[in-house]
PDB file of N, CA and C in Angstrom:
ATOM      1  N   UNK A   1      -2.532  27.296  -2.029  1.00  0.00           N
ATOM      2  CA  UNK A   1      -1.473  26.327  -2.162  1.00  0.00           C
ATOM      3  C   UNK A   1      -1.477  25.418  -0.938  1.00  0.00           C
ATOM      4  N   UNK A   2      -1.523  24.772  -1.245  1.00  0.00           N
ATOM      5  CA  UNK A   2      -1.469  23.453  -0.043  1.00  0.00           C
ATOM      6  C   UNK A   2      -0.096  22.836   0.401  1.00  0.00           C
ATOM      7  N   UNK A   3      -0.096  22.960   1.332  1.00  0.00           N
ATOM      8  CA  UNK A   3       1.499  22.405   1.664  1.00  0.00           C
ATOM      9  C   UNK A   3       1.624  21.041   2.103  1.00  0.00           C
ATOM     10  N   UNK A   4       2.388  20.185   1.534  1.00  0.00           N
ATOM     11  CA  UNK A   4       2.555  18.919   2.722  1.00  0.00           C
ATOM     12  C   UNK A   4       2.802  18.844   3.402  1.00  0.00           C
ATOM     13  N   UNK A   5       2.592  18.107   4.790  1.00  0.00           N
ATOM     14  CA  UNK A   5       3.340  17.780   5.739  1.00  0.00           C
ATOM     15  C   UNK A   5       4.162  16.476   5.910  1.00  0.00           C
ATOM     16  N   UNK A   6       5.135  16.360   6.529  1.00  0.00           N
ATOM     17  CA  UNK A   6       6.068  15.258   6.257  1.00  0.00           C
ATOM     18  C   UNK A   6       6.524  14.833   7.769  1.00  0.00           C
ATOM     19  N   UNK A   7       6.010  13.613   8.248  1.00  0.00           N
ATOM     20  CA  UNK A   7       6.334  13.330   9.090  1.00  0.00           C
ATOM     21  C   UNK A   7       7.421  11.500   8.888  1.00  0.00           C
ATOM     22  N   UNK A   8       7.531  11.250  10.459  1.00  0.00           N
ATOM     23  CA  UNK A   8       8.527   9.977   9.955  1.00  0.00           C
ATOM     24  C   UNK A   8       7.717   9.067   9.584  1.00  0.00           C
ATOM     25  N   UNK A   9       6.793   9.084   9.619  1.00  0.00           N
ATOM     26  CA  UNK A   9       5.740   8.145   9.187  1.00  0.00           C
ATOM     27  C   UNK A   9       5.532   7.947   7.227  1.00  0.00           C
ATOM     28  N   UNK A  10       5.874   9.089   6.984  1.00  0.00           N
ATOM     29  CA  UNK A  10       5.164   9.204   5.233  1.00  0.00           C
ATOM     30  C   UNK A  10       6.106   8.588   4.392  1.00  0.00           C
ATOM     31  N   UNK A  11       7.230   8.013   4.817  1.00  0.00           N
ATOM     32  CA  UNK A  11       7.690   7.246   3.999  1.00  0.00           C
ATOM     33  C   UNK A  11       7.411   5.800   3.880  1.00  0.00           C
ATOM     34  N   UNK A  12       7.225   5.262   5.070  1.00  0.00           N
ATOM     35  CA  UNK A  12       6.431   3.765   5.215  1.00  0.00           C
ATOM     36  C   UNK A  12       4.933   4.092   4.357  1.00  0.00           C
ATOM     37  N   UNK A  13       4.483   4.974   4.845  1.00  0.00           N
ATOM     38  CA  UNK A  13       3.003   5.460   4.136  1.00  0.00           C
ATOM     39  C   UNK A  13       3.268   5.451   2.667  1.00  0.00           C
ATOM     40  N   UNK A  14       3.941   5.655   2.371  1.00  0.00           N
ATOM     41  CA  UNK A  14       4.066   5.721   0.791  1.00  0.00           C
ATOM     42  C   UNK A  14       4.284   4.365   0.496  1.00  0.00           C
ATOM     43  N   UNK A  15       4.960   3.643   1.025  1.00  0.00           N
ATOM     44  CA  UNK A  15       5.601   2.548   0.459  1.00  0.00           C
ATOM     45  C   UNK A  15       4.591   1.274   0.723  1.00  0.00           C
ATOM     46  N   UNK A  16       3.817   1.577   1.919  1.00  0.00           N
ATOM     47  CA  UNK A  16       2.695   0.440   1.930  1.00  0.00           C
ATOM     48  C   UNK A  16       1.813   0.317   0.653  1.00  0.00           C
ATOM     49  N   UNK A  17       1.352   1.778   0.404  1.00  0.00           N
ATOM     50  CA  UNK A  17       0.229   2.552  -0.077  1.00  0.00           C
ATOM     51  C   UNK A  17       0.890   1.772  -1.855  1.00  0.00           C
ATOM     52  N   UNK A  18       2.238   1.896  -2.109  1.00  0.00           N
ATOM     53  CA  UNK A  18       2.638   1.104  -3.299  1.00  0.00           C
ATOM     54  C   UNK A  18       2.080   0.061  -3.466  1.00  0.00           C
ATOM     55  N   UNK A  19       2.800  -0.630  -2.333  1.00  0.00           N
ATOM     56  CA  UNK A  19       2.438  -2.545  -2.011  1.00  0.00           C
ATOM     57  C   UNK A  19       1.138  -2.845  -2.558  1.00  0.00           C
ATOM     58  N   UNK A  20       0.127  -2.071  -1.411  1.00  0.00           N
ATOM     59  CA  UNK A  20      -1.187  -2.133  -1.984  1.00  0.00           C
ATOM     60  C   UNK A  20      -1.561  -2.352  -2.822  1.00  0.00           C
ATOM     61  N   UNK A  21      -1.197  -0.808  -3.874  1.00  0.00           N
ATOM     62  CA  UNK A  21      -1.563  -1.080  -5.442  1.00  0.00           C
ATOM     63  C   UNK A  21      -1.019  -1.978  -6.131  1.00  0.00           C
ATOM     64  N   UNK A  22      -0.084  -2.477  -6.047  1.00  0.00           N
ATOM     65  CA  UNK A  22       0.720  -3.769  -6.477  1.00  0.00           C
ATOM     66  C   UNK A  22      -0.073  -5.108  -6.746  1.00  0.00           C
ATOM     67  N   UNK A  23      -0.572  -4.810  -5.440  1.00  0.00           N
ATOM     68  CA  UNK A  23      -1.232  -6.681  -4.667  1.00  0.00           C
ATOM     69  C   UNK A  23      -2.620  -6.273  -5.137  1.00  0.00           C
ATOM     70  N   UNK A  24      -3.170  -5.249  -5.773  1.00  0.00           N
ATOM     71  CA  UNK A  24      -4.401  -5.115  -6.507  1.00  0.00           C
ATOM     72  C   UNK A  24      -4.575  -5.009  -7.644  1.00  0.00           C
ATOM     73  N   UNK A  25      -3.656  -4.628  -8.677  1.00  0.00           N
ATOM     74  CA  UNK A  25      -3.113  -4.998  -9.644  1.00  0.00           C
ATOM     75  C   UNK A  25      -3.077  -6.433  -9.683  1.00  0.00           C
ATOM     76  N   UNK A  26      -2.298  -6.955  -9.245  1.00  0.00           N
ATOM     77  CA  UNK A  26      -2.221  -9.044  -9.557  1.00  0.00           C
ATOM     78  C   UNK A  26      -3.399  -9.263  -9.171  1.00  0.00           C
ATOM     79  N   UNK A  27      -3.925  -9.056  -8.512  1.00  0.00           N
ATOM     80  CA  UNK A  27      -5.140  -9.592  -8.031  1.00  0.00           C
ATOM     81  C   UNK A  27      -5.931  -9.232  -9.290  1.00  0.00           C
ATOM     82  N   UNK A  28      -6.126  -8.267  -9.752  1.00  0.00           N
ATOM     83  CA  UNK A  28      -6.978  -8.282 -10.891  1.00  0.00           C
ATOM     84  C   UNK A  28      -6.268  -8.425 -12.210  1.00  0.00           C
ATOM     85  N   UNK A  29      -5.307  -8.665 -12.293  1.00  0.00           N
ATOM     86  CA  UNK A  29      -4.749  -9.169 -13.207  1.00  0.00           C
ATOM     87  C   UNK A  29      -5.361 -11.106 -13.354  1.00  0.00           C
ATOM     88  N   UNK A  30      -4.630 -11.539 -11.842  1.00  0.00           N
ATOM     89  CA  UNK A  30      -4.917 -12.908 -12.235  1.00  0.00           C
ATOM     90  C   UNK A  30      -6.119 -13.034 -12.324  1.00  0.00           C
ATOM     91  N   UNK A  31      -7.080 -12.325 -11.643  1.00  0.00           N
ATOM     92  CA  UNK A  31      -9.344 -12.798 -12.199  1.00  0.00           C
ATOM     93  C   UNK A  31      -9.424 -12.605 -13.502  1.00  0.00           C
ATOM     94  N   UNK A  32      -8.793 -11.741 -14.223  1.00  0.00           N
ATOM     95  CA  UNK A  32      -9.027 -11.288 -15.355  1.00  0.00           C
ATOM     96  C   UNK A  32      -8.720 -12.308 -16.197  1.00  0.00           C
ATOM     97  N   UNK A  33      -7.636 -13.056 -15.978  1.00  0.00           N
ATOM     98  CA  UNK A  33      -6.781 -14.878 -16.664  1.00  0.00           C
ATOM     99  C   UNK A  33      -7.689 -15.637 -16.619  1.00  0.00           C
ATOM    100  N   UNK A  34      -8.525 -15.649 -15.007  1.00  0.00           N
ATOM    101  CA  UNK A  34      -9.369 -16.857 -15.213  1.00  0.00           C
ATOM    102  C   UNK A  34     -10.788 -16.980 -15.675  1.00  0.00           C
ATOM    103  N   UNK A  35     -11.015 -15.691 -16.096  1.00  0.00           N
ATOM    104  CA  UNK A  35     -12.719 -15.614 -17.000  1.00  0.00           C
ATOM    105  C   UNK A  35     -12.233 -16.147 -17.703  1.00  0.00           C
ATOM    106  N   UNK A  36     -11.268 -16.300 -18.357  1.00  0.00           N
ATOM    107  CA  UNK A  36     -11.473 -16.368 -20.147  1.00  0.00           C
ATOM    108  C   UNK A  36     -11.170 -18.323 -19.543  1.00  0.00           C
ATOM    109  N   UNK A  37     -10.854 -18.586 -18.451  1.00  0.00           N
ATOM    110  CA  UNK A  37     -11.314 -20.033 -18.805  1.00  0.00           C
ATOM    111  C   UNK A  37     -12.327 -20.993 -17.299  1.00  0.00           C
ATOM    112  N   UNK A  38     -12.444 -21.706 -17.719  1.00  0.00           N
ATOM    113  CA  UNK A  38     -13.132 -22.511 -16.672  1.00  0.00           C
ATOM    114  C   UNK A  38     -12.423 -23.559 -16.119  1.00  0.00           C
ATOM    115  N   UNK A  39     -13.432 -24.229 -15.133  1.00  0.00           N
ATOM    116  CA  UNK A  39     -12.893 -25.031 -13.927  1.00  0.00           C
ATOM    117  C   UNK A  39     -12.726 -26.539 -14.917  1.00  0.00           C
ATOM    118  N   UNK A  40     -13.506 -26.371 -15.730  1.00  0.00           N
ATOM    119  CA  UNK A  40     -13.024 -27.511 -16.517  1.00  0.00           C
ATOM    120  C   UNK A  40     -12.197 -27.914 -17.262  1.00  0.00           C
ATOM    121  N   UNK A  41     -11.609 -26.705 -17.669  1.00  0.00           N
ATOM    122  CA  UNK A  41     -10.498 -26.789 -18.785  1.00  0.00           C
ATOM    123  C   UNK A  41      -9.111 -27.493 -18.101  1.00  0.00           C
ATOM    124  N   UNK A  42      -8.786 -26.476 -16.640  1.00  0.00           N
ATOM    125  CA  UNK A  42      -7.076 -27.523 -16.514  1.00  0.00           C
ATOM    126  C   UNK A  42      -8.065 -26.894 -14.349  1.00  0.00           C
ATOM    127  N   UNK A  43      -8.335 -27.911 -13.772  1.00  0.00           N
ATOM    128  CA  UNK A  43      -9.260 -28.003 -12.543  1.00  0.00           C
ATOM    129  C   UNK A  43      -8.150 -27.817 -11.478  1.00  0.00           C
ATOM    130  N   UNK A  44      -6.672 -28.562 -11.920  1.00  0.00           N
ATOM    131  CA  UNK A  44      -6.161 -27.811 -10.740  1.00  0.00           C
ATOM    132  C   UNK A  44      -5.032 -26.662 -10.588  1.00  0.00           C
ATOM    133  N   UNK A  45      -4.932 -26.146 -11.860  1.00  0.00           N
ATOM    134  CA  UNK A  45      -4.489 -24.648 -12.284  1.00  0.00           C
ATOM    135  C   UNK A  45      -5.751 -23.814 -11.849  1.00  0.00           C
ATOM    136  N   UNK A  46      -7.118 -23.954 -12.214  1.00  0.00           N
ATOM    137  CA  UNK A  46      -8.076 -23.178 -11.768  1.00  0.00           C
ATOM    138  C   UNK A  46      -7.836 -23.086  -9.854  1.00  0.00           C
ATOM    139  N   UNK A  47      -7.953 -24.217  -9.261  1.00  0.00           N
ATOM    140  CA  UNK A  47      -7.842 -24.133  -8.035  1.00  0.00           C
ATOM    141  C   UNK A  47      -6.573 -23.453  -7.255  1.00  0.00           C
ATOM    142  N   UNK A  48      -5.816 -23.796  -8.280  1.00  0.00           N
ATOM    143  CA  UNK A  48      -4.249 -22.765  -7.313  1.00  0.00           C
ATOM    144  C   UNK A  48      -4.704 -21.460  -7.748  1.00  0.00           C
ATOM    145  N   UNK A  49      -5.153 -20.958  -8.688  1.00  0.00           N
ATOM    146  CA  UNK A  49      -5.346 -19.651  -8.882  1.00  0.00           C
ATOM    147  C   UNK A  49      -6.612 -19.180  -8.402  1.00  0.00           C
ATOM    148  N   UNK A  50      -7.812 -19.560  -7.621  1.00  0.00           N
ATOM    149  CA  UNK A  50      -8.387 -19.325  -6.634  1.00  0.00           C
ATOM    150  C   UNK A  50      -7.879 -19.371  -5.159  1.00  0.00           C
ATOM    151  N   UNK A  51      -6.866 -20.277  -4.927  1.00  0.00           N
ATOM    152  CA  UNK A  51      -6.435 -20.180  -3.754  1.00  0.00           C
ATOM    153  C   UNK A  51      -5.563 -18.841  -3.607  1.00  0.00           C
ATOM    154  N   UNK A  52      -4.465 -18.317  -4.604  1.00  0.00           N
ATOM    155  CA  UNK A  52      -3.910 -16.911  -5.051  1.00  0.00           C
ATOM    156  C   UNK A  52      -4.590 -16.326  -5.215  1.00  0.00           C
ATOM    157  N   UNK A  53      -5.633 -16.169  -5.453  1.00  0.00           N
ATOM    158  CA  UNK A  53      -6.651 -14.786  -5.178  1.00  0.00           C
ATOM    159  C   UNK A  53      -7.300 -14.951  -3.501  1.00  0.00           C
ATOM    160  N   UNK A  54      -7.575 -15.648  -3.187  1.00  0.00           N
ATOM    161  CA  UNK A  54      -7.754 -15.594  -1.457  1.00  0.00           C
ATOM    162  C   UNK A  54      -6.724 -15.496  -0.823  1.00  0.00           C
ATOM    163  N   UNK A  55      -5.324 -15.786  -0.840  1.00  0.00           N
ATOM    164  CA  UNK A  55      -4.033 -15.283   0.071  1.00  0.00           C
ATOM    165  C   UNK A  55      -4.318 -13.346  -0.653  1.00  0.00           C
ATOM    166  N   UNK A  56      -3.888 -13.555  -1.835  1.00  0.00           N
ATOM    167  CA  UNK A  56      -3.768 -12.130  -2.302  1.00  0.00           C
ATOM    168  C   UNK A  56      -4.118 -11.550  -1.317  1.00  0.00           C
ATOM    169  N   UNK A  57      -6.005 -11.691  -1.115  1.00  0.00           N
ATOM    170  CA  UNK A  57      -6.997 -11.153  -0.457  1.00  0.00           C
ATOM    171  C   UNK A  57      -6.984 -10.730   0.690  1.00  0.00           C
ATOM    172  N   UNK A  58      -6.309 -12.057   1.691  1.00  0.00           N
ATOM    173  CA  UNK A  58      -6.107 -11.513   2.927  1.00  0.00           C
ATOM    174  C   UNK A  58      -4.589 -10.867   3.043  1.00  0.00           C
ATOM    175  N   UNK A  59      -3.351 -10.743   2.429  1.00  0.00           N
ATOM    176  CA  UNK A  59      -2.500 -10.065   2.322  1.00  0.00           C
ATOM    177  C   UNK A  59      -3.403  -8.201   1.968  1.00  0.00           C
ATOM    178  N   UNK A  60      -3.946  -8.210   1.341  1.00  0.00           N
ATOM    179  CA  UNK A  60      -4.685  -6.934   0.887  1.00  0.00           C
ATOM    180  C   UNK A  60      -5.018  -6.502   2.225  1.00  0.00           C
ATOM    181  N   UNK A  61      -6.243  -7.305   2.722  1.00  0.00           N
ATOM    182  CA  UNK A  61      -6.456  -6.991   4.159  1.00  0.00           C
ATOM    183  C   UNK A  61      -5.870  -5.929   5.216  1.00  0.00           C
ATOM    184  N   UNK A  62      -4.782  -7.135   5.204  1.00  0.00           N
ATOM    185  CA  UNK A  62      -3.664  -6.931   6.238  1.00  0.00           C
ATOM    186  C   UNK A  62      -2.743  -5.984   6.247  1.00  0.00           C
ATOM    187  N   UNK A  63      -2.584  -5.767   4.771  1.00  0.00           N
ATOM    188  CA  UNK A  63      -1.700  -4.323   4.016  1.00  0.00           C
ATOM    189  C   UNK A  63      -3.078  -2.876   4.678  1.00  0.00           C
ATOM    190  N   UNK A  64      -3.795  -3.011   4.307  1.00  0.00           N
ATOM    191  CA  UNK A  64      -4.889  -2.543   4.206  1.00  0.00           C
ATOM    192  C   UNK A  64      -5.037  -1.654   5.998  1.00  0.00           C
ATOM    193  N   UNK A  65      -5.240  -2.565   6.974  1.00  0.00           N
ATOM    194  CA  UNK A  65      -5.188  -2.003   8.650  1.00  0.00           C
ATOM    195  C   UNK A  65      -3.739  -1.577   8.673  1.00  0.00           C
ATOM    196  N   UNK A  66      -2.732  -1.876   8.129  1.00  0.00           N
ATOM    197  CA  UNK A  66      -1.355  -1.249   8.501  1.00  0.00           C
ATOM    198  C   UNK A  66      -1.554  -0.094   8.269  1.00  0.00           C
ATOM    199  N   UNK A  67      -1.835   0.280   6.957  1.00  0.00           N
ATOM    200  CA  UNK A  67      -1.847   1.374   6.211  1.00  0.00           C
ATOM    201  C   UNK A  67      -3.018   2.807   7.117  1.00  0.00           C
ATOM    202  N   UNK A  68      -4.064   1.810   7.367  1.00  0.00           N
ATOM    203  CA  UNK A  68      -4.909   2.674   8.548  1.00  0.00           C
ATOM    204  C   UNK A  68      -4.028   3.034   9.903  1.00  0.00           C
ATOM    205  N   UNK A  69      -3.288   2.254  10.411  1.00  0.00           N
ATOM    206  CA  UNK A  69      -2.502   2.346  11.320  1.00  0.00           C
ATOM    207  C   UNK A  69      -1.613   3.576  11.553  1.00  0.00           C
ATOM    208  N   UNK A  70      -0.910   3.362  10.261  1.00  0.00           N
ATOM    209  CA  UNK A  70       0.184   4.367   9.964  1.00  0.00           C
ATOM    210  C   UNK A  70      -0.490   5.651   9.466  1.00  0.00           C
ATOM    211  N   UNK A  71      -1.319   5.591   8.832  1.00  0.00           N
ATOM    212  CA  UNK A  71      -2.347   6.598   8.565  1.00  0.00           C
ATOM    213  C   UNK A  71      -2.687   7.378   9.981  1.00  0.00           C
ATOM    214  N   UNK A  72      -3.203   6.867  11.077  1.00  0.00           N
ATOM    215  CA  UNK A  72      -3.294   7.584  11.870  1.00  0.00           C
ATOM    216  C   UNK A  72      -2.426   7.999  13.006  1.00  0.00           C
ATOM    217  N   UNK A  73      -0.683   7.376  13.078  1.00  0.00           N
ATOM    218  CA  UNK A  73       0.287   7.610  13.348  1.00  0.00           C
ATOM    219  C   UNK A  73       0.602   9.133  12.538  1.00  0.00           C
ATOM    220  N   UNK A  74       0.655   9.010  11.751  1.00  0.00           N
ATOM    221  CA  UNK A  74       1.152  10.382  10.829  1.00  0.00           C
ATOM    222  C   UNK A  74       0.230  11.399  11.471  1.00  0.00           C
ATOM    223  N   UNK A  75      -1.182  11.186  11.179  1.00  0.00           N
ATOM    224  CA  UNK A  75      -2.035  12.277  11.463  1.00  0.00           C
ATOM    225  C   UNK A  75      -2.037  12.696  13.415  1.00  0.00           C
ATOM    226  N   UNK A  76      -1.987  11.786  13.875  1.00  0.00           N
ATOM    227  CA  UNK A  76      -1.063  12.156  15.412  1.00  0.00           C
ATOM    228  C   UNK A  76       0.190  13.054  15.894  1.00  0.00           C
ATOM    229  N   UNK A  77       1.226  12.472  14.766  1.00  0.00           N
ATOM    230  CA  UNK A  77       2.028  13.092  14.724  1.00  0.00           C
ATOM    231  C   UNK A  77       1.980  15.046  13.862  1.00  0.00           C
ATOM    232  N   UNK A  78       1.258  14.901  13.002  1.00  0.00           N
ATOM    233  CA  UNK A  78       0.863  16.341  12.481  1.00  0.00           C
ATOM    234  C   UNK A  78       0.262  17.204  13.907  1.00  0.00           C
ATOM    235  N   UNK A  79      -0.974  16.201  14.291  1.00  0.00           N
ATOM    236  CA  UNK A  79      -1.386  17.267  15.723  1.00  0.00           C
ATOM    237  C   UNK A  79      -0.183  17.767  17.160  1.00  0.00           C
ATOM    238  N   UNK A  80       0.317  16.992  16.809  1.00  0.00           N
ATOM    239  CA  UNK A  80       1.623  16.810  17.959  1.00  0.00           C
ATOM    240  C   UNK A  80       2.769  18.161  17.132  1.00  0.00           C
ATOM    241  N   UNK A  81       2.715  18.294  16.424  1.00  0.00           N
ATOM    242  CA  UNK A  81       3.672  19.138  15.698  1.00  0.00           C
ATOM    243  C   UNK A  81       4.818  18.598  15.292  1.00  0.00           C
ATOM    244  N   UNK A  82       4.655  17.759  14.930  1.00  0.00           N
ATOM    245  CA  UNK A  82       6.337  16.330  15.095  1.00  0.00           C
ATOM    246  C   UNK A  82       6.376  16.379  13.325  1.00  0.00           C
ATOM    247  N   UNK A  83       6.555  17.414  12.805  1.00  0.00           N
ATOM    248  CA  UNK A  83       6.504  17.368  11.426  1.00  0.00           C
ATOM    249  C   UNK A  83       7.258  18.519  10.450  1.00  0.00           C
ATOM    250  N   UNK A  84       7.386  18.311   9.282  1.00  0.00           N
ATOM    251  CA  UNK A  84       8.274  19.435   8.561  1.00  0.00           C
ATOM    252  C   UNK A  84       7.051  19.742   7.594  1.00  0.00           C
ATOM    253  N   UNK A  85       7.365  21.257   6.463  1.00  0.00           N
ATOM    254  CA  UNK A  85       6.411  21.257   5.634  1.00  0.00           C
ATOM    255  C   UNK A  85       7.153  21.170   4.607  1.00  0.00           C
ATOM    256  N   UNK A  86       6.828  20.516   3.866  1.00  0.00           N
ATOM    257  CA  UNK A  86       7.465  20.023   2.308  1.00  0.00           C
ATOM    258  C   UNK A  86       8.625  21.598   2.024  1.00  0.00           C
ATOM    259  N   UNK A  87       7.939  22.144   2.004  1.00  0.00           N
ATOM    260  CA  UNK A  87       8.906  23.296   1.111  1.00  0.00           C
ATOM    261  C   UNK A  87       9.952  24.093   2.183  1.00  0.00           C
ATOM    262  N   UNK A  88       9.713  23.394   3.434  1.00  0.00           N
ATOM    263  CA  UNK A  88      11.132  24.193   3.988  1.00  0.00           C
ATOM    264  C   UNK A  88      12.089  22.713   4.174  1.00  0.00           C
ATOM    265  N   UNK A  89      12.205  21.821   3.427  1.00  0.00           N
ATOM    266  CA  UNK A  89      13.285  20.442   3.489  1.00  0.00           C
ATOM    267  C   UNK A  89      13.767  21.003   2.376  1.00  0.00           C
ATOM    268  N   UNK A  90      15.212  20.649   2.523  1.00  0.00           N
ATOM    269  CA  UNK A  90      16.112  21.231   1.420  1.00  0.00           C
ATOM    270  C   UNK A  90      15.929  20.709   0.338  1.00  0.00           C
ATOM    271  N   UNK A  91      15.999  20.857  -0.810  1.00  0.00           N
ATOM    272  CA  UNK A  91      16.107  20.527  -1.872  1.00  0.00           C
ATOM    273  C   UNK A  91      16.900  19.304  -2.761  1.00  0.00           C
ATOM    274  N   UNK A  92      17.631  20.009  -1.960  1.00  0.00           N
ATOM    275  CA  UNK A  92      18.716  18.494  -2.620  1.00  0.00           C
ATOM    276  C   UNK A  92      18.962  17.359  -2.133  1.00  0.00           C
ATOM    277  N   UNK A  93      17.834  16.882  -1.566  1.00  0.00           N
ATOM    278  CA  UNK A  93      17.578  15.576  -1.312  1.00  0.00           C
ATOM    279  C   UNK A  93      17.888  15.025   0.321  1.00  0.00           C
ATOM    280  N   UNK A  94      17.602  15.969   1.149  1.00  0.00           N
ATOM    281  CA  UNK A  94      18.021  15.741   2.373  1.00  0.00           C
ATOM    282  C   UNK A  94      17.026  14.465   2.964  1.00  0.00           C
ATOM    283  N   UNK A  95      17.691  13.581   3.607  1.00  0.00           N
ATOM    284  CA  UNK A  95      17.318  12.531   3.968  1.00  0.00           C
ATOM    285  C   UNK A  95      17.494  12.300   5.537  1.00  0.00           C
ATOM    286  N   UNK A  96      17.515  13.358   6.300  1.00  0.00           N
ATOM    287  CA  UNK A  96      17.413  13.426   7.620  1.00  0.00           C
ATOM    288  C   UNK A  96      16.580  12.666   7.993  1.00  0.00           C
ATOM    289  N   UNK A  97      16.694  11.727   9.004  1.00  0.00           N
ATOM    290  CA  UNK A  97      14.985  11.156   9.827  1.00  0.00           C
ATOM    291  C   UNK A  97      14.680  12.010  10.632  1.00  0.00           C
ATOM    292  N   UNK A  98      13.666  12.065  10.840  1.00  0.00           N
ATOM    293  CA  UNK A  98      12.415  12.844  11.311  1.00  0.00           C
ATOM    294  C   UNK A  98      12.838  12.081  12.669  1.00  0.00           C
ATOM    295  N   UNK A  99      12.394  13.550  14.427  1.00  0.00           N
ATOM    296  CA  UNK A  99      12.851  13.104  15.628  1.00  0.00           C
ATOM    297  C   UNK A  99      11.012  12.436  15.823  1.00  0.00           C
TER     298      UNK A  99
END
């Protein structure tokens, strides 16, 4: 059985780690809109929606080193002992922050 560990970090971690999938989702949502047409059909709808897939892109990025960031904040904090294990936090929803 594997236990989690839960530090103050894993809730930002979770919530980036959402974002992420979010902003990769649209992102392949909107490429997926623009196969089915070309640069010729409407040239500057094609171009805003290439320019939205390159912000996307570097938003991804940038989501992307946070997430490494905090990623290795947490795992610092596990070596440090600065952490709870999932199954001894109470149950009913205790929302203490982590010292």
């Amino acid at each position: 059985m594997r236990v989690l560990k839960v530090t103050k970090y894993s809730p930002i971690l979770h919530e980036l780690r959402a974002s992420w999938g979010v902003l990769q989702a649209g992102k392949y949502l909107l490429t997926e809109s623009m196969q089915n047409k070309g640069p010729h059909e409407d040239f500057f709808a094609y171009q805003n929606a290439i320019a939205e897939i390159g912000r996307i892109e570097r938003k991804l990025d940038i989501l992307y080193d946070e997430i490494q960031a905090i990623e290795l904040l947490h795992q610092a904090a596990i070596l440090t002992g600065n952490f709870e294990n999932l199954s001894d936090r109470k149950r009913s929803g205790d929302s203490s922050p982590m010292n």
